[in-house]
C-alpha atoms as a PDB file:
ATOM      1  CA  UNK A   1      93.978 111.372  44.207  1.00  0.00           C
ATOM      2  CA  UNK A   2      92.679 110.289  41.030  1.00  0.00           C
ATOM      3  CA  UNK A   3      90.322 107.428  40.988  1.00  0.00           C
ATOM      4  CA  UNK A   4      92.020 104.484  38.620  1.00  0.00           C
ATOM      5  CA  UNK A   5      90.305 101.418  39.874  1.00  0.00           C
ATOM      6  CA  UNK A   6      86.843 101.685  37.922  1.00  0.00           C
ATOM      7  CA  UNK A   7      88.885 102.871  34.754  1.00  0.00           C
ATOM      8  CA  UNK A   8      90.760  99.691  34.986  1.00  0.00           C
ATOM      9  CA  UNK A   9      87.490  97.263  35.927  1.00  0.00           C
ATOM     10  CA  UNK A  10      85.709  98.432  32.717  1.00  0.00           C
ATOM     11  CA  UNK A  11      89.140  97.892  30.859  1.00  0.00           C
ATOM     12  CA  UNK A  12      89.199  94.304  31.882  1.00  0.00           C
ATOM     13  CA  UNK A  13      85.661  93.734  31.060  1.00  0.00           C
ATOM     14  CA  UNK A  14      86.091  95.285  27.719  1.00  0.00           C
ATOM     15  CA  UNK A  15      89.198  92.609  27.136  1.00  0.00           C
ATOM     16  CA  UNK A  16      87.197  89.680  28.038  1.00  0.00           C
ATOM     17  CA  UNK A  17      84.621  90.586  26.090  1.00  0.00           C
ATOM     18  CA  UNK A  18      86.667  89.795  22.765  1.00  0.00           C
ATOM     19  CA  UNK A  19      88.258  86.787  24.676  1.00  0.00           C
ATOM     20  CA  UNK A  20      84.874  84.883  24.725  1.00  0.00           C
ATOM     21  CA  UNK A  21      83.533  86.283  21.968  1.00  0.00           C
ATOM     22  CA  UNK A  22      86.273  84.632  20.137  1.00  0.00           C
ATOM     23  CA  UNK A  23      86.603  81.572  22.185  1.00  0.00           C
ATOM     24  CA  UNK A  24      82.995  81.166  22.297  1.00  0.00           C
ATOM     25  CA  UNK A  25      82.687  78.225  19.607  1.00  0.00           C
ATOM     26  CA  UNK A  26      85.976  75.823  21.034  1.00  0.00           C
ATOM     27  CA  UNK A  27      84.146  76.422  24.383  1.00  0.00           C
ATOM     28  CA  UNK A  28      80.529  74.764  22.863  1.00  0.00           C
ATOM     29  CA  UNK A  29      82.146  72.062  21.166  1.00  0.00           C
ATOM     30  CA  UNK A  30      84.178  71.363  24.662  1.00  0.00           C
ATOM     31  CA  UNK A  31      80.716  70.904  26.132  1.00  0.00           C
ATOM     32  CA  UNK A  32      79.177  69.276  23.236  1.00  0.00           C
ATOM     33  CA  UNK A  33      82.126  66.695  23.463  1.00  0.00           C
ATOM     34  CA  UNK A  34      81.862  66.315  27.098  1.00  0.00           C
ATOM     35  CA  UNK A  35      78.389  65.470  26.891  1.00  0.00           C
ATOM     36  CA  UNK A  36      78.761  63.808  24.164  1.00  0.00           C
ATOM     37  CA  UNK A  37      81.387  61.244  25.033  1.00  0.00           C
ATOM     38  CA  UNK A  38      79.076  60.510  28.709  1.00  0.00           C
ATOM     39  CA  UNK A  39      76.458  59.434  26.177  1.00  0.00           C
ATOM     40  CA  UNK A  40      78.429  57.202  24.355  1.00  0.00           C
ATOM     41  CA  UNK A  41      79.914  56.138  27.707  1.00  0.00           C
ATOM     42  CA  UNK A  42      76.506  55.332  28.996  1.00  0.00           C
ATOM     43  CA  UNK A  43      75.000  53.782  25.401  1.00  0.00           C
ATOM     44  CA  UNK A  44      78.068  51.377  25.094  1.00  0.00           C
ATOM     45  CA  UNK A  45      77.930  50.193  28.874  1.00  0.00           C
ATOM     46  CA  UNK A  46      74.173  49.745  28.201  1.00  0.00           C
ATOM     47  CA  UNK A  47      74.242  47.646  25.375  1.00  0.00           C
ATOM     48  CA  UNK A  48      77.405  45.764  26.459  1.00  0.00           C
ATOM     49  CA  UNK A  49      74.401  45.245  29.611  1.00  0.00           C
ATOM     50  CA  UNK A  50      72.057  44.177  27.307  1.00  0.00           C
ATOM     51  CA  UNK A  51      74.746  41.887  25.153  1.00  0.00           C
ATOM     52  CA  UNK A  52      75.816  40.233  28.391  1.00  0.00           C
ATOM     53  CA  UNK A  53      72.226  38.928  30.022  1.00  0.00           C
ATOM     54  CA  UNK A  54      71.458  37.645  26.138  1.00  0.00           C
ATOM     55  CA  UNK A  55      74.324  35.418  26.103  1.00  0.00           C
ATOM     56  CA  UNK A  56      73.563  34.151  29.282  1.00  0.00           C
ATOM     57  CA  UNK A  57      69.865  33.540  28.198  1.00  0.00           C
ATOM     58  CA  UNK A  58      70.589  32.001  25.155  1.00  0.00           C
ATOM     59  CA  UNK A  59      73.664  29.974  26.913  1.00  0.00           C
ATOM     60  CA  UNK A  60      71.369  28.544  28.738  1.00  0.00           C
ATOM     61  CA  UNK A  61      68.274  27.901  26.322  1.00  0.00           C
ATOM     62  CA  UNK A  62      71.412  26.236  24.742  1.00  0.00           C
ATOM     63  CA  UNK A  63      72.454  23.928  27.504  1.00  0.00           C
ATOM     64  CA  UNK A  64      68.636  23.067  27.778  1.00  0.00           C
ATOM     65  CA  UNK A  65      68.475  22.120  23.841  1.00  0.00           C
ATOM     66  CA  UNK A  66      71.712  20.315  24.196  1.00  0.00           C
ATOM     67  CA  UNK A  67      70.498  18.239  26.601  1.00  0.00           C
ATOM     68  CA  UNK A  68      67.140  17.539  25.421  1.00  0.00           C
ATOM     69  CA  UNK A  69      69.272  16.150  22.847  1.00  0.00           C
ATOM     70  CA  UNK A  70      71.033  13.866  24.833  1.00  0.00           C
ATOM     71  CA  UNK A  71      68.194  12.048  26.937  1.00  0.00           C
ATOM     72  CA  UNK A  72      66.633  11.743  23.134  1.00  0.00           C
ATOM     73  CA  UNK A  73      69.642  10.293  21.804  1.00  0.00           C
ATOM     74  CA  UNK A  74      69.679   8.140  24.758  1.00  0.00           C
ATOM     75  CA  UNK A  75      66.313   6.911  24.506  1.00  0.00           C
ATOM     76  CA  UNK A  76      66.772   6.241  20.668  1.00  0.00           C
ATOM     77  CA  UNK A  77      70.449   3.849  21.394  1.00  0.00           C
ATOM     78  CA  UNK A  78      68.221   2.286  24.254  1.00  0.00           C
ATOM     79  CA  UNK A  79      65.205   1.175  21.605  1.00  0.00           C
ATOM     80  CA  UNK A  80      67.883   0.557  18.675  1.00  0.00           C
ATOM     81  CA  UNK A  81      69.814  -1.538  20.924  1.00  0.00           C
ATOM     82  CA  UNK A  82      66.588  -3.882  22.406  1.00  0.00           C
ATOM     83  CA  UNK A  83      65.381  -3.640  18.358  1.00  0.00           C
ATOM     84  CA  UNK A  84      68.777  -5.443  17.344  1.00  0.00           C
ATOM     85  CA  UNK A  85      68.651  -7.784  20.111  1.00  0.00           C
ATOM     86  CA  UNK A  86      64.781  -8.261  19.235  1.00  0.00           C
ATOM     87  CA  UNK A  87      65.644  -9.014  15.611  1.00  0.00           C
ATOM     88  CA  UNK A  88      68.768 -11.565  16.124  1.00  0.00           C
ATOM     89  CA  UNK A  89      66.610 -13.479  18.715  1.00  0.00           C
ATOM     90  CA  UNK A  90      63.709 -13.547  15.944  1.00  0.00           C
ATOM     91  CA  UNK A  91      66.632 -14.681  13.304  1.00  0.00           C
ATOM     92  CA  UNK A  92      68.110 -16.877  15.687  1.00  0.00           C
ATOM     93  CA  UNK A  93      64.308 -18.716  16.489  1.00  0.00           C
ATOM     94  CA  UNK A  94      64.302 -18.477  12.461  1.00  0.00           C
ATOM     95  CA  UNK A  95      67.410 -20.208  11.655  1.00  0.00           C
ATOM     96  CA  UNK A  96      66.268 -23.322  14.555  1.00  0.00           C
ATOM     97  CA  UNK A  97      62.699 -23.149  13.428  1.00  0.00           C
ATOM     98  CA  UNK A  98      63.986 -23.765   9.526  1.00  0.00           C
ATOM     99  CA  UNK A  99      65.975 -26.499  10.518  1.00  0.00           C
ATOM    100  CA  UNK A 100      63.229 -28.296  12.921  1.00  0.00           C
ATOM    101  CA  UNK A 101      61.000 -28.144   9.681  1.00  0.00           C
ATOM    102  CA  UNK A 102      63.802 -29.560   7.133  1.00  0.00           C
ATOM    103  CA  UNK A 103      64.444 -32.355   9.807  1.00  0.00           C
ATOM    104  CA  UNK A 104      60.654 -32.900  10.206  1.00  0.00           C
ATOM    105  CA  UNK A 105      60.376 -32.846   6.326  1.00  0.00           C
ATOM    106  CA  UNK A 106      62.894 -35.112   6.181  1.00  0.00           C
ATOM    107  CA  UNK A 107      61.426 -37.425   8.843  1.00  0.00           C
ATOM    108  CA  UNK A 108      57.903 -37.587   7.061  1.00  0.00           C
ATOM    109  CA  UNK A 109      59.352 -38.291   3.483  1.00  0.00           C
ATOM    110  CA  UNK A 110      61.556 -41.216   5.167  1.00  0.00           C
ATOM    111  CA  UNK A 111      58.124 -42.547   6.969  1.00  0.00           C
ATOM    112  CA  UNK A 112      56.371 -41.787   3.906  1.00  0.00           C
ATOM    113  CA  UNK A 113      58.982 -44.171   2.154  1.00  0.00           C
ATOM    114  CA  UNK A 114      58.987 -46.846   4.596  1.00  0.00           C
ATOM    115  CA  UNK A 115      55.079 -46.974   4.161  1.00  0.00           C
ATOM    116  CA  UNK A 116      55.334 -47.365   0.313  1.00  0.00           C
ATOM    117  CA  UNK A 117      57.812 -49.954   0.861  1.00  0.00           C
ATOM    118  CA  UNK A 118      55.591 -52.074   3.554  1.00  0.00           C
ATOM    119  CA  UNK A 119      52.327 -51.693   1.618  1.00  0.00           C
ATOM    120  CA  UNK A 120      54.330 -53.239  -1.614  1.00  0.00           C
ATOM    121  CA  UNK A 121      55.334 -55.997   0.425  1.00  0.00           C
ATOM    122  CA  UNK A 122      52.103 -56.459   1.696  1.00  0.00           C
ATOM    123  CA  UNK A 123      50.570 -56.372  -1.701  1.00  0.00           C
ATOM    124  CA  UNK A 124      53.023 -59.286  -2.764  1.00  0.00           C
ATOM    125  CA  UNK A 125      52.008 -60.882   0.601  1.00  0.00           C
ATOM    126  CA  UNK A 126      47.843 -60.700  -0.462  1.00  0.00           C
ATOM    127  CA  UNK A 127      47.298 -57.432   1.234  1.00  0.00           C
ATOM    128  CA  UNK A 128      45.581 -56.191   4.184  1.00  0.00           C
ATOM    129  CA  UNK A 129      41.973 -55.998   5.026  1.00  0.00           C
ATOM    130  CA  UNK A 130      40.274 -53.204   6.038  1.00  0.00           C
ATOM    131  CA  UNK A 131      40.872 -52.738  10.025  1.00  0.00           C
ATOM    132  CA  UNK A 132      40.954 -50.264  12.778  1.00  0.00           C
ATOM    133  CA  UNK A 133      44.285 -49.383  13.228  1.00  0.00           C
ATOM    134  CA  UNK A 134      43.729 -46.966  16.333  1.00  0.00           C
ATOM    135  CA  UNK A 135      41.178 -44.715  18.175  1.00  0.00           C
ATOM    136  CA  UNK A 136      41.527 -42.336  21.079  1.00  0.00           C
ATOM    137  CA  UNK A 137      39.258 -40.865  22.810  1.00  0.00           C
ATOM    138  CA  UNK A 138      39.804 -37.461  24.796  1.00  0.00           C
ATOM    139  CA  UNK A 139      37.893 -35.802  27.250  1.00  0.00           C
ATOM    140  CA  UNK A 140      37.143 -31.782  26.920  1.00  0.00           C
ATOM    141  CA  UNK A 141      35.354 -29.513  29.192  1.00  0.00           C
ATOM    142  CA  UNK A 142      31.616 -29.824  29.522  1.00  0.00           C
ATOM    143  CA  UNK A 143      31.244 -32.997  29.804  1.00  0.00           C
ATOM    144  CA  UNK A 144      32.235 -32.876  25.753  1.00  0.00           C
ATOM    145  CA  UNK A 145      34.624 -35.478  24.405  1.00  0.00           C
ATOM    146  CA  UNK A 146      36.382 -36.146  20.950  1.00  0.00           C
ATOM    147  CA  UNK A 147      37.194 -39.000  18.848  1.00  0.00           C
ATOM    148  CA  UNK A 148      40.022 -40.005  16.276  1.00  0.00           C
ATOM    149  CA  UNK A 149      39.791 -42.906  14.698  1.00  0.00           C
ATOM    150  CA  UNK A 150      42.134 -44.368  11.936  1.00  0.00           C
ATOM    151  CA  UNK A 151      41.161 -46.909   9.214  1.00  0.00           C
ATOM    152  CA  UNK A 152      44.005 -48.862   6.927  1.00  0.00           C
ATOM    153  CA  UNK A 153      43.339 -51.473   4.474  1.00  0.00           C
ATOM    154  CA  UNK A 154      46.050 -52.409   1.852  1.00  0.00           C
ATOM    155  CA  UNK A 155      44.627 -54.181  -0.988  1.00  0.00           C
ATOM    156  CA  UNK A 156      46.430 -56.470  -3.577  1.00  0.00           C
ATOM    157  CA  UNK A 157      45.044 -54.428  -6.810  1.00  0.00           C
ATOM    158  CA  UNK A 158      45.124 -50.948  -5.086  1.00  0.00           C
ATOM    159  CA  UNK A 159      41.472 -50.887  -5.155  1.00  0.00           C
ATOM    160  CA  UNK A 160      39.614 -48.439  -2.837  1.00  0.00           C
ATOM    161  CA  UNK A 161      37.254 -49.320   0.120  1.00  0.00           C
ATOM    162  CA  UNK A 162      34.494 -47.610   0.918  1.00  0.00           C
ATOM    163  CA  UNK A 163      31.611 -47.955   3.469  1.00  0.00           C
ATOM    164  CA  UNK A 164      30.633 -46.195   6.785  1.00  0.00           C
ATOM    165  CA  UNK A 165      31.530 -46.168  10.302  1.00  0.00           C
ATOM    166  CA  UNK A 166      29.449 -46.619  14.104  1.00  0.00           C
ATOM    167  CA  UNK A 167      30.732 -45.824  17.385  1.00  0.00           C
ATOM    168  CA  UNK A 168      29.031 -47.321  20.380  1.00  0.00           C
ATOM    169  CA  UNK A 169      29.794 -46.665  23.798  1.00  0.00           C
ATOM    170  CA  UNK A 170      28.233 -49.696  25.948  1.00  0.00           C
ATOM    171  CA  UNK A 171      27.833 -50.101  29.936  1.00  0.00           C
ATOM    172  CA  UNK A 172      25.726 -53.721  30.596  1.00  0.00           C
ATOM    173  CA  UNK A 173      23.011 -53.708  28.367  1.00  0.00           C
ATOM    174  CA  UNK A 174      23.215 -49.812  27.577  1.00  0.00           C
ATOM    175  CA  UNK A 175      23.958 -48.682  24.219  1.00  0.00           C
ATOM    176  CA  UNK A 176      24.887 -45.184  23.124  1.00  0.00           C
ATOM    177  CA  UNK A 177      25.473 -44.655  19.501  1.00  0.00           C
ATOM    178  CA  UNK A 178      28.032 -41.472  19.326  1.00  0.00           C
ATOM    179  CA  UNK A 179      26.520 -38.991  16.776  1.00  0.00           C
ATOM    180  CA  UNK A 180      29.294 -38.660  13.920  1.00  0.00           C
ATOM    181  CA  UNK A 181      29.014 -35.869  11.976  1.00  0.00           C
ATOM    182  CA  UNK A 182      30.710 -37.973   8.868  1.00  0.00           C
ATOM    183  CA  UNK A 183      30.454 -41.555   9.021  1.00  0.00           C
ATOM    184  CA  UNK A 184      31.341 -42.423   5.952  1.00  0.00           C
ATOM    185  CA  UNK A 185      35.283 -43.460   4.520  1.00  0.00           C
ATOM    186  CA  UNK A 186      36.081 -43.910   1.097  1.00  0.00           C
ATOM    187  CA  UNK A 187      40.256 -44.444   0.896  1.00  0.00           C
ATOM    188  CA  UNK A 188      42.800 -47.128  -0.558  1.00  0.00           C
ATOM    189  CA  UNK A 189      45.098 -47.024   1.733  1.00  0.00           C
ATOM    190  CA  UNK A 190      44.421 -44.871   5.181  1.00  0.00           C
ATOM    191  CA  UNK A 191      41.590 -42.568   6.429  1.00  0.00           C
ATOM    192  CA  UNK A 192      41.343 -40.586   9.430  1.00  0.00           C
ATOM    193  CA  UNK A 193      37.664 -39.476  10.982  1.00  0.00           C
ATOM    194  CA  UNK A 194      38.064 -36.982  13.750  1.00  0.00           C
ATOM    195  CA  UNK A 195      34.860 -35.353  15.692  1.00  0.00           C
ATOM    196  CA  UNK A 196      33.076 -34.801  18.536  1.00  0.00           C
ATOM    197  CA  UNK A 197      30.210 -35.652  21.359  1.00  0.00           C
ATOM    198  CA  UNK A 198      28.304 -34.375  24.338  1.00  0.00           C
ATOM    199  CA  UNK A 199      27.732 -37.348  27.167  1.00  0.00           C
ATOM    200  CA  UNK A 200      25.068 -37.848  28.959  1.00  0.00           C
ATOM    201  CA  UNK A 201      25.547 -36.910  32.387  1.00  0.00           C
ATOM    202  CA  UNK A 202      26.088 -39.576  34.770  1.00  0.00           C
ATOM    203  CA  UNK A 203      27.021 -41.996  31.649  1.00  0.00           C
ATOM    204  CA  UNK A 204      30.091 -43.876  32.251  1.00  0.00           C
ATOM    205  CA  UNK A 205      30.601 -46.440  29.313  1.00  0.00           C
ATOM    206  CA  UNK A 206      32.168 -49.981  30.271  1.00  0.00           C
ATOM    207  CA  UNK A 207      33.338 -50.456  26.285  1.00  0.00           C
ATOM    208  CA  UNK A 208      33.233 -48.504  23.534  1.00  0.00           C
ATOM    209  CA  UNK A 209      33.296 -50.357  20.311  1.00  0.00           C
ATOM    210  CA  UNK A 210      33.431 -49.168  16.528  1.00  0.00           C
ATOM    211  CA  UNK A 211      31.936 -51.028  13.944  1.00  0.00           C
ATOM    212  CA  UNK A 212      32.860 -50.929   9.847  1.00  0.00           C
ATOM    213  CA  UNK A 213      30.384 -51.972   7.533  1.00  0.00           C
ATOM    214  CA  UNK A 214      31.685 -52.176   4.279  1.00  0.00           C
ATOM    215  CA  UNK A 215      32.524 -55.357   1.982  1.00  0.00           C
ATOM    216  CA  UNK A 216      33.196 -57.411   5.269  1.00  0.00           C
ATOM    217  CA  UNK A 217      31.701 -56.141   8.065  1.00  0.00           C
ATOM    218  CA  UNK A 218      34.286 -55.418  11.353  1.00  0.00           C
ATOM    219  CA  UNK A 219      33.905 -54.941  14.484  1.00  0.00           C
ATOM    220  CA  UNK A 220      36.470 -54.260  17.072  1.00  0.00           C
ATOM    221  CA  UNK A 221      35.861 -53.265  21.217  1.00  0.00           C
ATOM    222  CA  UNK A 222      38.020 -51.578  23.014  1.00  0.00           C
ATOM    223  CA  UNK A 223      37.885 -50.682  26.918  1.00  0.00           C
ATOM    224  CA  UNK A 224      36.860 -47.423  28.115  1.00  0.00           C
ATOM    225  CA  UNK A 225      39.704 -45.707  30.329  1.00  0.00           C
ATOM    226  CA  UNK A 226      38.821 -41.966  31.387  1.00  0.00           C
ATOM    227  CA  UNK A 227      41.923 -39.632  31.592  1.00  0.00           C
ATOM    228  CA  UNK A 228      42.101 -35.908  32.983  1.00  0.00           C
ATOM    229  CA  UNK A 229      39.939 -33.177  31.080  1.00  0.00           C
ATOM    230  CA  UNK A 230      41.264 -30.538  28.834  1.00  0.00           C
ATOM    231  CA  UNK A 231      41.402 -26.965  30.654  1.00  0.00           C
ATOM    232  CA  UNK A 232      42.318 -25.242  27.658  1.00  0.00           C
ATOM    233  CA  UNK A 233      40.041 -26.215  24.421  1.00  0.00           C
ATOM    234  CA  UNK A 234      41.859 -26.339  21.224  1.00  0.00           C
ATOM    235  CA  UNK A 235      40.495 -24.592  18.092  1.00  0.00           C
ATOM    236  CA  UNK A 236      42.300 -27.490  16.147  1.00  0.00           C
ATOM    237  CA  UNK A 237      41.840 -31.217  16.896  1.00  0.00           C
ATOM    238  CA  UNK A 238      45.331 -32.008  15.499  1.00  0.00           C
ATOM    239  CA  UNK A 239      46.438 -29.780  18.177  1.00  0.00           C
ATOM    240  CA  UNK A 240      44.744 -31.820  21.143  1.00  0.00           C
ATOM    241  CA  UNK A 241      46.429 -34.982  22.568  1.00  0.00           C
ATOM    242  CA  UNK A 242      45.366 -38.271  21.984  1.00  0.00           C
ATOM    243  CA  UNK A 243      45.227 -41.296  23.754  1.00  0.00           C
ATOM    244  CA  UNK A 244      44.827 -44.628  23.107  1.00  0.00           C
ATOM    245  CA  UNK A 245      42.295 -46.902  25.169  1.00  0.00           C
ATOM    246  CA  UNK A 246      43.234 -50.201  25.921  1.00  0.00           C
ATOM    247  CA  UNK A 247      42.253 -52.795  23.733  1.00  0.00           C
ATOM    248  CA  UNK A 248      40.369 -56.446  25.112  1.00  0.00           C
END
């Protein structure tokens, strides 16, 4: 028998042979594309990876700003809102404190008036001699006190009076002379000497008296009264309160 089956095995071979040889170039770009496309498969799902977890970062850097924002913007209504407040209570005090001064304005030109007035008619009625019109006498700390003491005279020709001024405080037949640090008046018609003293511990004056020499010489004595002491010292004797001893 002949043999066939090796004739026909090398006749296959020989027809596959041109087959891939042919089909050799569709076969690399198949695997080129294959691979190709996984690549691009695996690039695209990476960076979509990638894109995802840096929206979510910056999402919530975001949120963070945002509300950073807020509690600022909070904050700034809180101190905008106590400014306004701050500034009507300020024009409000403003507004009352304008019209206190007006009224007191008002209040001192009408005294001031009513003086003019009474000094003219005591003018036409021969005038007024020079006189204590008031003192007061406050205690301070340390044992430190303070005097005011007001002079008027209202003379028929407007003419000025001049002279000087002793205080003396007096218990039995002790006299203390108050050190004055300006004794002297000159005015036509009021004057107002203000200062102060140390006392002598264990001093306590019966009287204190104040005595004018001038043209006419006056004296007037008043009795001593001691009221509480001043805790808080003013800078400004205008701004202390007076009082006024009782008069014999």
């Amino acid at each position: 028998m002949p043999n066939t089956e090796p004739n026909d095995m090398i006749q296959d071979e020989k027809e596959k042979a041109p087959f891939l040889k042919g089909n050799l170039p569709l076969a690399i770009g198949a695997a080129v594309l294959v691979l190709g496309s996984g690549l691009l498969g695996y690039s695209v799902g990476h960076r979509q990876g990638l894109t995802a977890v840096g929206f979510e970062a910056d999402a919530e850097q975001l949120v963070e700003v945002v509300q950073k924002q807020k509690t600022s913007l909070e904050a700034l209504n809180k101190k905008l809102n106590a400014t306004t407040q701050e500034r009507d209570l300020a024009v409000s005090n403003a507004n009352d404190l304008f019209l206190a001064v007006n009224k007191a304005r008002d209040e001192h030109t009408q005294a001031e008036s009513l003086a003019v007035l009474y000094r003219e008619v005591l003018r036409q009625r021969g005038g007024l001699p020079l006189s204590v019109q008031h003192i007061a006498v406050k205690p301070l700390p340390e044992n430190a006190y303070e005097y005011q003491l007001d002079l008027i005279q209202v003379s028929p020709s407007k003419a000025r009076v001049s002279g000087s001024v002793e205080i003396r405080l007096i218990r039995g037949s002790e006299i203390l002379v108050v050190p004055m640090a300006d004794k002297n008046f000159n005015f036509e018609n009021y004057e107002r000497l203000t200062g102060r003293w140390t006392m002598p511990k264990g001093f306590v004056p019966e009287f204190i008296e104040v005595r004018l020499t001038g043209a006419k010489p006056v004296t007037r004595r008043f009795s001593w009264g001691k009221g509480p002491a001043i805790e808080n010292q003013s800078a400004f004797l205008s701004e202390i309160p007076q009082t006024e001893p009782n008069a014999n």
